[in-house]
C-alpha atoms as a PDB file:
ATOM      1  CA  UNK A   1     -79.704 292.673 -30.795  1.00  0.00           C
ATOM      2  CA  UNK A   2     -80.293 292.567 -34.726  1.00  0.00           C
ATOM      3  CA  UNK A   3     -78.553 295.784 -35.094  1.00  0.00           C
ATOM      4  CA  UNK A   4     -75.742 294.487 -33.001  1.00  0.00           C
ATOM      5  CA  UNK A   5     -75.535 291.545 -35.038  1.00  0.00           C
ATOM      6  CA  UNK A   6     -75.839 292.970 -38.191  1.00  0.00           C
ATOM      7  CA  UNK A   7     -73.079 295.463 -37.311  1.00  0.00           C
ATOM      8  CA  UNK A   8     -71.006 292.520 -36.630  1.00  0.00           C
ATOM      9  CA  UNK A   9     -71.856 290.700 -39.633  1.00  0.00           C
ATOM     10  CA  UNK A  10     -70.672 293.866 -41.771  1.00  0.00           C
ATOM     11  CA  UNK A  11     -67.612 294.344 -39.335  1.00  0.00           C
ATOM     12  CA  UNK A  12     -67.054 290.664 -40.138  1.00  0.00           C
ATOM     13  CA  UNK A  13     -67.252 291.408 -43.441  1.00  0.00           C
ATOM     14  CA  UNK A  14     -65.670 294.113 -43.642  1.00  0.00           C
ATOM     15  CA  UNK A  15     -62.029 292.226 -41.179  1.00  0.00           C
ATOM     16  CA  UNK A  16     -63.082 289.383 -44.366  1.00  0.00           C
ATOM     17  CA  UNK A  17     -62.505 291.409 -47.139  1.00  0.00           C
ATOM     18  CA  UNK A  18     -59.555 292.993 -45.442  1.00  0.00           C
ATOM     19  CA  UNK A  19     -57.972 290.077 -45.169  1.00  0.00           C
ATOM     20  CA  UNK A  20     -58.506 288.770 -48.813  1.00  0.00           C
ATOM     21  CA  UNK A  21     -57.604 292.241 -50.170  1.00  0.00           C
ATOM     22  CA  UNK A  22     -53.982 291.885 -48.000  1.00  0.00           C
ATOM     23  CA  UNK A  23     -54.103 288.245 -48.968  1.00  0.00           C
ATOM     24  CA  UNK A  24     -53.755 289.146 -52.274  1.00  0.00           C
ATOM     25  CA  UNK A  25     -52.219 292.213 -52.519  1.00  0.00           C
ATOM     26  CA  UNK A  26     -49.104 289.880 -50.732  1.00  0.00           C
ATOM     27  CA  UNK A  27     -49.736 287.462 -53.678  1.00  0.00           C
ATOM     28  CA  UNK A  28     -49.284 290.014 -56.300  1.00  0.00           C
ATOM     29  CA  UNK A  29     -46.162 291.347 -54.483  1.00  0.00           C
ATOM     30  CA  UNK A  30     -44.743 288.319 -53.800  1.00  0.00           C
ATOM     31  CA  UNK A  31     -45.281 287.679 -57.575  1.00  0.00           C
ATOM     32  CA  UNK A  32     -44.110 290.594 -58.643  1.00  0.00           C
ATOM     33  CA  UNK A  33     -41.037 290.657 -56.152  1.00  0.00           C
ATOM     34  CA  UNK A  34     -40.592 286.822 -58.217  1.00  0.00           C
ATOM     35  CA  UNK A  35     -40.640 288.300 -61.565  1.00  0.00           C
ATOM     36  CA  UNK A  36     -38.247 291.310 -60.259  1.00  0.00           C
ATOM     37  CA  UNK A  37     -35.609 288.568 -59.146  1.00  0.00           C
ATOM     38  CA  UNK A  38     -36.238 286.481 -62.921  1.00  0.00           C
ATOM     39  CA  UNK A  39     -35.233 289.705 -64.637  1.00  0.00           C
ATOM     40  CA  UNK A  40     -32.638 290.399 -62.341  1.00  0.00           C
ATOM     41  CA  UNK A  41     -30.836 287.287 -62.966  1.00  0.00           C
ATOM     42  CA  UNK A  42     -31.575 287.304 -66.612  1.00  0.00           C
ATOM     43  CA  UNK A  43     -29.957 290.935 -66.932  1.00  0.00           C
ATOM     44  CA  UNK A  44     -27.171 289.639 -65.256  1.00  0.00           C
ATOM     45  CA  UNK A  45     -27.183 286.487 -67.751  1.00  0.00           C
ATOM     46  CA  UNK A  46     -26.966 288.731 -70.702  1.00  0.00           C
ATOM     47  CA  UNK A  47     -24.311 291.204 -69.047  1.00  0.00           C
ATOM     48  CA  UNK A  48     -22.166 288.261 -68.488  1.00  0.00           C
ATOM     49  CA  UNK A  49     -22.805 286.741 -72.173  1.00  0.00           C
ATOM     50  CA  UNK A  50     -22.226 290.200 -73.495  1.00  0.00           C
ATOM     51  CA  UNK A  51     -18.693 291.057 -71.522  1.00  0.00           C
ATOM     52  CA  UNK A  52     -17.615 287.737 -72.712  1.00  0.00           C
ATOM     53  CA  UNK A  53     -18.419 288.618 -76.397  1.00  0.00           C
ATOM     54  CA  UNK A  54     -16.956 291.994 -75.626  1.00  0.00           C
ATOM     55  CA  UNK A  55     -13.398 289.927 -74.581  1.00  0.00           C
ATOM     56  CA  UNK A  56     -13.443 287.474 -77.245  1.00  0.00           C
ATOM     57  CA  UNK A  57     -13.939 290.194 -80.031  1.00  0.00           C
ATOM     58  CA  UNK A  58     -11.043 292.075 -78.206  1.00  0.00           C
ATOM     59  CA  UNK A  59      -8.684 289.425 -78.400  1.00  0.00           C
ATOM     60  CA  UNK A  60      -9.985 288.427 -82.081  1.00  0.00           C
ATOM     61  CA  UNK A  61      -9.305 292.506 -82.688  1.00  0.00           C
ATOM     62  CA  UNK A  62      -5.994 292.582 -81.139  1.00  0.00           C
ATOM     63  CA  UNK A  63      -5.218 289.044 -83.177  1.00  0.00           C
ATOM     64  CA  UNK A  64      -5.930 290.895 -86.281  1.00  0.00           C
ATOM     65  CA  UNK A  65      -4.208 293.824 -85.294  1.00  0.00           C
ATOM     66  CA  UNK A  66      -1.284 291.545 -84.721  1.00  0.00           C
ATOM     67  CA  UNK A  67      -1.096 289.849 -88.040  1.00  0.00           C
ATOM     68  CA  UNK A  68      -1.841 292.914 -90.024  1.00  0.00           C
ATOM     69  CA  UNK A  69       1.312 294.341 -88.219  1.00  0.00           C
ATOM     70  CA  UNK A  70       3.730 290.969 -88.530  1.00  0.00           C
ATOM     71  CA  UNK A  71       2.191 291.442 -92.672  1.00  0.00           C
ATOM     72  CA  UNK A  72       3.492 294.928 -92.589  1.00  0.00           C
ATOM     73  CA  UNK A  73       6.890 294.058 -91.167  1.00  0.00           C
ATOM     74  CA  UNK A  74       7.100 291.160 -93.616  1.00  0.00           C
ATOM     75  CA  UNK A  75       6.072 293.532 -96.142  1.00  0.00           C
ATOM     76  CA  UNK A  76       8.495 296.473 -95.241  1.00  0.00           C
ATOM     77  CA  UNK A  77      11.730 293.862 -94.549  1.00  0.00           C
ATOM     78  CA  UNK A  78      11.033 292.788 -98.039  1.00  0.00           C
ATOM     79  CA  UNK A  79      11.021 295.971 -99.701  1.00  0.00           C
ATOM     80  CA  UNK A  80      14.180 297.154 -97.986  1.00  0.00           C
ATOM     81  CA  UNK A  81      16.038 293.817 -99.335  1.00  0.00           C
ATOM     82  CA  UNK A  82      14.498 294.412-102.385  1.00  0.00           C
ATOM     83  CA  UNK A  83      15.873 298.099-102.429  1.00  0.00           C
ATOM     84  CA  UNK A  84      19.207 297.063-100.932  1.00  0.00           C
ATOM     85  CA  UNK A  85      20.052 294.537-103.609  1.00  0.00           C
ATOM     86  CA  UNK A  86      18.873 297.445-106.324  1.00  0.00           C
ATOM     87  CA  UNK A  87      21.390 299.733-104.253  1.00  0.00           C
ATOM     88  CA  UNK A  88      24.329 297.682-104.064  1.00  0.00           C
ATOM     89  CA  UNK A  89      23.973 296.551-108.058  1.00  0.00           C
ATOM     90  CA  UNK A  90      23.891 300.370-108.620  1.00  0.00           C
ATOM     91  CA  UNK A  91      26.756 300.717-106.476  1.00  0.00           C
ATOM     92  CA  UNK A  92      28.626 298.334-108.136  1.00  0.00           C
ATOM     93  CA  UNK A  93      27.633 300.046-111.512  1.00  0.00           C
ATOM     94  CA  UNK A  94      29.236 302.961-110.426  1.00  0.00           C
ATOM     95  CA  UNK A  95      32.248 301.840-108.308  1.00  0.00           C
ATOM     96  CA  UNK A  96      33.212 300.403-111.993  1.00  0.00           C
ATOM     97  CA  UNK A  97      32.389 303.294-113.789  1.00  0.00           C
ATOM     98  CA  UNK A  98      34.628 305.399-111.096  1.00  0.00           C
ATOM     99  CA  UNK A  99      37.341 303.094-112.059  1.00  0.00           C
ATOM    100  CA  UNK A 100      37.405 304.331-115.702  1.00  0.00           C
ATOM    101  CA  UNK A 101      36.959 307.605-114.755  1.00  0.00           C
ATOM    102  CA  UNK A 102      40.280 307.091-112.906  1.00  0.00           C
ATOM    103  CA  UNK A 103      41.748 306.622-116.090  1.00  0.00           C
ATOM    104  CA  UNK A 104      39.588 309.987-117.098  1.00  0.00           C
ATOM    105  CA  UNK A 105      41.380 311.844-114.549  1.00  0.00           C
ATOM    106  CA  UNK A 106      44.425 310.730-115.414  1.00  0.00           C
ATOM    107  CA  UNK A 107      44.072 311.336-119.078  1.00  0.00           C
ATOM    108  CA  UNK A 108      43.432 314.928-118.135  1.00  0.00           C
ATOM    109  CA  UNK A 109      45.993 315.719-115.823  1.00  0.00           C
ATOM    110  CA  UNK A 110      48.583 314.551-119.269  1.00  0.00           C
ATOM    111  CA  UNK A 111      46.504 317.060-120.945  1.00  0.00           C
ATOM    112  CA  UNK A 112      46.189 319.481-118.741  1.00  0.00           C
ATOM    113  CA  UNK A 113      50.540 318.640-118.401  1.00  0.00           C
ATOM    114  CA  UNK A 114      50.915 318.929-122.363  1.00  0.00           C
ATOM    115  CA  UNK A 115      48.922 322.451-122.460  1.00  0.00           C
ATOM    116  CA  UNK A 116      51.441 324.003-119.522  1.00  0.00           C
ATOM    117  CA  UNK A 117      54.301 322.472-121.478  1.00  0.00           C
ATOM    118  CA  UNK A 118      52.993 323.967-125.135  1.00  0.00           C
ATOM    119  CA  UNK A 119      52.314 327.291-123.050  1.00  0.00           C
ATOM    120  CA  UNK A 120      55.868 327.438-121.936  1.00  0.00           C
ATOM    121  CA  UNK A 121      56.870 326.175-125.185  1.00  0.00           C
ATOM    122  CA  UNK A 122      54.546 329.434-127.131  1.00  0.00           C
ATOM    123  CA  UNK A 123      55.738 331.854-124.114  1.00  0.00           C
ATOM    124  CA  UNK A 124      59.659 330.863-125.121  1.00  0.00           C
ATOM    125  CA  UNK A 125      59.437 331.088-128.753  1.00  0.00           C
ATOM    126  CA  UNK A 126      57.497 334.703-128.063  1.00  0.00           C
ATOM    127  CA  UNK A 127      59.548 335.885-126.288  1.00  0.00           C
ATOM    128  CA  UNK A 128      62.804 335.065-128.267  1.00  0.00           C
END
């Protein structure tokens, strides 16, 4: 009888600490499993905070792109006025200039009149 309660009292024992050891080994896991579901949501947190940061600096990248672009345009309108006034005053410059030479033209044509008339005039007298 001592043997079969003292096999008993170690079986109890034993069931005792198998319990406890499940008890907590479920603790831990359910800890654990806790701590798991804490990062989880935190990661998620930051992913969120981070694709928001991600948009914002987008848009704040395709503002800047926007008004480095209107600066350009602005930029490029105002050096084509500035290089279309400088055209049409040398335009002007000229289309007066090509008005006296006109008169250039003209001057040599009489010239170029008078030298046939003194050639016929030197080919005559030659030839007389």
């Amino acid at each position: 009888m001592e043997i079969t309660s003292f096999v008993l009292g170690v079986c109890t024992v034993i069931v005792i600490a198998m319990v406890v050891g499940t008890f907590v080994n479920y603790m831990s896991v359910k800890q654990l499993k806790e701590h798991l579901d804490t990062l989880d949501r935190d990661i998620h947190t930051e992913v969120q905070i981070l694709n928001q940061n991600l948009e914002s600096e987008s848009t704040n990248l395709i503002n800047y792109v926007d008004n480095l672009n209107n600066n350009n345009q602005d930029s490029m309108n105002e050096i084509y006025r500035y290089i279309d006034s400088r055209f049409d005053k040398m335009e002007n410059k000229f289309s007066k200039e090509l008005v006296s030479s006109g008169e250039v033209k003209k001057a040599l044509d009489e010239i170029n009149h008078l030298r046939n008339r003194l050639n016929e005039f030197i080919t005559t007298y030659q030839n007389q």
